[in-house]
Protein backbone atom coordinates (compact mmCIF):
# COMPACT_ATOMS: atom_id res chain seq x y z
CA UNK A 1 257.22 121.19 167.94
CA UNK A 2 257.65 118.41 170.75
CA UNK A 3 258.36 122.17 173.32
CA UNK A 4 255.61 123.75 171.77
CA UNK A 5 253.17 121.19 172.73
CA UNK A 6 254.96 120.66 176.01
CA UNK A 7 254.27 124.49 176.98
CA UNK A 8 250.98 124.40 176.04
CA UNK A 9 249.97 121.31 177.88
CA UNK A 10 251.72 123.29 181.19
CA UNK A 11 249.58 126.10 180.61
CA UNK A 12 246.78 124.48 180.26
CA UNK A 13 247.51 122.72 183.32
CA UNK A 14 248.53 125.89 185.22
CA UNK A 15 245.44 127.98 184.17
CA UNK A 16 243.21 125.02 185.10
CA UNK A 17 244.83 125.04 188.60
CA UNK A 18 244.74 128.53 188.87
CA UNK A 19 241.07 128.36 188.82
CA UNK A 20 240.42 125.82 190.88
CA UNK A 21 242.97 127.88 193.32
CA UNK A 22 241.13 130.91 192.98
CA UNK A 23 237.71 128.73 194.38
CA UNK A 24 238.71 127.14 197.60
CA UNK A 25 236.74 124.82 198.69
CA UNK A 26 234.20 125.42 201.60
CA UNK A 27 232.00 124.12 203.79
CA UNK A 28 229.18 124.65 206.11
CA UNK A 29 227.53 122.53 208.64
CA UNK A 30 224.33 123.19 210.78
CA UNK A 31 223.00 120.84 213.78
CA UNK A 32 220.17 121.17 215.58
CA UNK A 33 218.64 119.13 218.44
CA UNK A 34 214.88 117.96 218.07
CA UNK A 35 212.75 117.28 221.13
CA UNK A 36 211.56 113.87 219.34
CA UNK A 37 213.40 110.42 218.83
CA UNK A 38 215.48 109.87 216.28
CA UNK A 39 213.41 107.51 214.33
CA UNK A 40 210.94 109.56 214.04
CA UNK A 41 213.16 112.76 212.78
CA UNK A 42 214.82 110.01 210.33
CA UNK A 43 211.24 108.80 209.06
CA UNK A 44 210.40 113.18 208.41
CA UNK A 45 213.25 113.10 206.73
CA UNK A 46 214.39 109.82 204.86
CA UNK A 47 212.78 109.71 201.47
CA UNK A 48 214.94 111.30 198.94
CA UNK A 49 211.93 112.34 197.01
CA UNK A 50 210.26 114.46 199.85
CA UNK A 51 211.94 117.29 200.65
CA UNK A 52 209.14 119.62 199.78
CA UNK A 53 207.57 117.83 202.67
CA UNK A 54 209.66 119.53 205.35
CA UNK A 55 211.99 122.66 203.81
CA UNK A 56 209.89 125.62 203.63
CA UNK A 57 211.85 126.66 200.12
CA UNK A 58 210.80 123.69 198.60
CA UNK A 59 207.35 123.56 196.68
CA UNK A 60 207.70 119.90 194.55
CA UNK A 61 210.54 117.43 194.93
CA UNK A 62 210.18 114.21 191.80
CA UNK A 63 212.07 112.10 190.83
CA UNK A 64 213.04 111.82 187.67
CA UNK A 65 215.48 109.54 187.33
CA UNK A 66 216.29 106.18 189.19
CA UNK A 67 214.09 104.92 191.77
CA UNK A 68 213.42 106.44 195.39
CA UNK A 69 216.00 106.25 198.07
CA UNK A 70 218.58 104.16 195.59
CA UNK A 71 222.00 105.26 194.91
CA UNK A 72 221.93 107.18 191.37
CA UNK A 73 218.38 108.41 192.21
CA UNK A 74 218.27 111.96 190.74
CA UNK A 75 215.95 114.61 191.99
CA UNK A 76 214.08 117.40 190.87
CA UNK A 77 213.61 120.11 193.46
CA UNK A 78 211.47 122.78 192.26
CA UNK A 79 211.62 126.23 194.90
CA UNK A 80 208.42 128.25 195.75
CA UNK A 81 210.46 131.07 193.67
CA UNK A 82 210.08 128.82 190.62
CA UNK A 83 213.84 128.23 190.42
CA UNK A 84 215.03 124.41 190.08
CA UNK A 85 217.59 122.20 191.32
CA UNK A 86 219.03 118.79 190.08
CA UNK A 87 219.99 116.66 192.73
CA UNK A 88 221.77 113.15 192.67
CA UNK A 89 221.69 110.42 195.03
CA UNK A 90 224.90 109.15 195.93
CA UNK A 91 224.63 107.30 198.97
CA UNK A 92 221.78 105.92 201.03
CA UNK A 93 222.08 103.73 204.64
CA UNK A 94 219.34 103.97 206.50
CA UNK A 95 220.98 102.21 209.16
CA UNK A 96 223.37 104.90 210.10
CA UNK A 97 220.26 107.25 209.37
CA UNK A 98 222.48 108.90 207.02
CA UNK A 99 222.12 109.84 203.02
CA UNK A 100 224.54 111.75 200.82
CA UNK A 101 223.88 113.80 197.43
CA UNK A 102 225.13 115.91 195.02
CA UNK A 103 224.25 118.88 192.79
CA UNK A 104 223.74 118.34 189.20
CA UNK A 105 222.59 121.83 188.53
CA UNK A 106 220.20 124.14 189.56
CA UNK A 107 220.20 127.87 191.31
CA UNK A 108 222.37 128.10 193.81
CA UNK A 109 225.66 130.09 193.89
CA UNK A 110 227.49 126.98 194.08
CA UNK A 111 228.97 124.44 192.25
CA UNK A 112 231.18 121.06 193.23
CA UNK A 113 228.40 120.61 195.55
CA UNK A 114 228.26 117.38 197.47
CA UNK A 115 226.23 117.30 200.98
CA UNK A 116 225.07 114.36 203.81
CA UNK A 117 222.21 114.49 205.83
CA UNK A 118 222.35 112.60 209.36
CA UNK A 119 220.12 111.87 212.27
CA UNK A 120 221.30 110.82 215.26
CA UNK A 121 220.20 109.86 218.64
CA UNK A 122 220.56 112.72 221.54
CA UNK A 123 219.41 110.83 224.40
CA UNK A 124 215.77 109.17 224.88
CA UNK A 125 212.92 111.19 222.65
CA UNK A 126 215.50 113.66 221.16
CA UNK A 127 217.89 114.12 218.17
CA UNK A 128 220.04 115.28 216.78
CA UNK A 129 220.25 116.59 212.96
CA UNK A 130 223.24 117.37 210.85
CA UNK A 131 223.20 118.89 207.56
CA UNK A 132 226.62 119.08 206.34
CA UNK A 133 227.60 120.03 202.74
CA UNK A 134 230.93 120.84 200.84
CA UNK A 135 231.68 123.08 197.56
CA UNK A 136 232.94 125.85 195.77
CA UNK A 137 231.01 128.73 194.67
CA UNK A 138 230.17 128.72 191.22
CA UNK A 139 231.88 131.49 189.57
CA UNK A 140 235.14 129.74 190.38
CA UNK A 141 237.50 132.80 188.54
CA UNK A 142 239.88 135.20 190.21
CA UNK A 143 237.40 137.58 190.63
CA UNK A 144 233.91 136.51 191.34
CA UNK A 145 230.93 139.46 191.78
CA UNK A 146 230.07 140.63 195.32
CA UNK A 147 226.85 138.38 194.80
CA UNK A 148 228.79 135.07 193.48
CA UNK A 149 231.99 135.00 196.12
CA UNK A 150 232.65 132.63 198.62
CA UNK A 151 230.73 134.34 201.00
CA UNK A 152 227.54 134.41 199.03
CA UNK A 153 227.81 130.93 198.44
CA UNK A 154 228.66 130.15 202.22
CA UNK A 155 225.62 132.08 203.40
CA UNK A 156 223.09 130.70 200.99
CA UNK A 157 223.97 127.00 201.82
CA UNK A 158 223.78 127.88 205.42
CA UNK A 159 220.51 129.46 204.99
CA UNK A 160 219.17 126.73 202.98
CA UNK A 161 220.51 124.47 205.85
CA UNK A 162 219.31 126.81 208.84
CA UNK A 163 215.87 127.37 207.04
CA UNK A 164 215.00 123.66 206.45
CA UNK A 165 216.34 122.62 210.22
CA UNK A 166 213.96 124.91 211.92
CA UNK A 167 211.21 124.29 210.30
CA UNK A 168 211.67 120.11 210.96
CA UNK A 169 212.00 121.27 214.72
CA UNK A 170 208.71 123.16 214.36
CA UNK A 171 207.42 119.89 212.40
CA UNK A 172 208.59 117.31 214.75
CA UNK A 173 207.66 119.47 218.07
CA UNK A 174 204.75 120.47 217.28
CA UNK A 175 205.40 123.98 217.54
């Protein structure tokens, strides 16, 4: 009995490793300068609970758990396309103009999603801003659709990423 159980618990382990084999992880980052200081591209961008205020995809961002800008914050992003996404706060150091969250749940092709924000300073009146974010997609099996590989995952983060930068440039510069 004592092998029995012993090959089971192996498989287990094997097939659960498989998976996660099967879904590297990945990771995208985007950067892009702004023509304005960093404190003021930190202060567009700080409050956990505004996003809506500067990603074009965004149409409400509440909280509704936790309090504002406090580790274990969680977010509730809700897109123009009605879709939602659960977002937790995991760190928060305004200092280093810096936060870091993860995905609960929510839409996007992706799933062991953890991501950091950053501003920092690119020289007198301009910035810099990093949007960096790690995962998997979320159909981690051997054989993901065309629509839910690693690719689609990769190129949705980096248009979320791409589509919220540019539009803080436009914010910030006025353009």
């Amino acid at each position: 009995m004592k092998i029995v159980r012993a090959i089971a618990l192996t498989m287990t382990v094997l097939a659960s490793g498989y998976c996660v084999a099967a879904a590297p992880k990945l990771h995208v980052t985007q950067t892009i300068e702004i023509n304005a200081s960093a404190h003021k591209a930190w202060k567009a961008v700080e409050s956990f609970d505004a996003l809506n205020t500067w990603h074009p995809a965004v149409a409400k961002d509440e909280i509704i758990e936790g309090t504002n800008d406090t580790v274990g914050a969680v977010r509730l992003l809700t897109l123009k396309d009605g879709g939602t996404i659960k977002e937790k706060l995991l760190a928060f150091e305004p200092k280093a103009r810096k936060f870091r969250y993860a995905i609960i749940e929510g839409v996007l092709p992706v799933s062991d999603y953890t991501s950091t924000l950053t501003v920092t300073s690119a020289g007198k009146g301009r910035s810099t801003v990093t949007w960096s974010g790690h995962f998997r997609r979320k159909d981690t099996g051997d054989s993901p659709a065309d629509n839910a590989n690693d690719k689609s995952a990769t190129d949705a983060i980096t248009g979320v990423y791409q589509g919220g930068l540019q539009n803080l440039k436009k914010m910030l510069e006025g353009g």
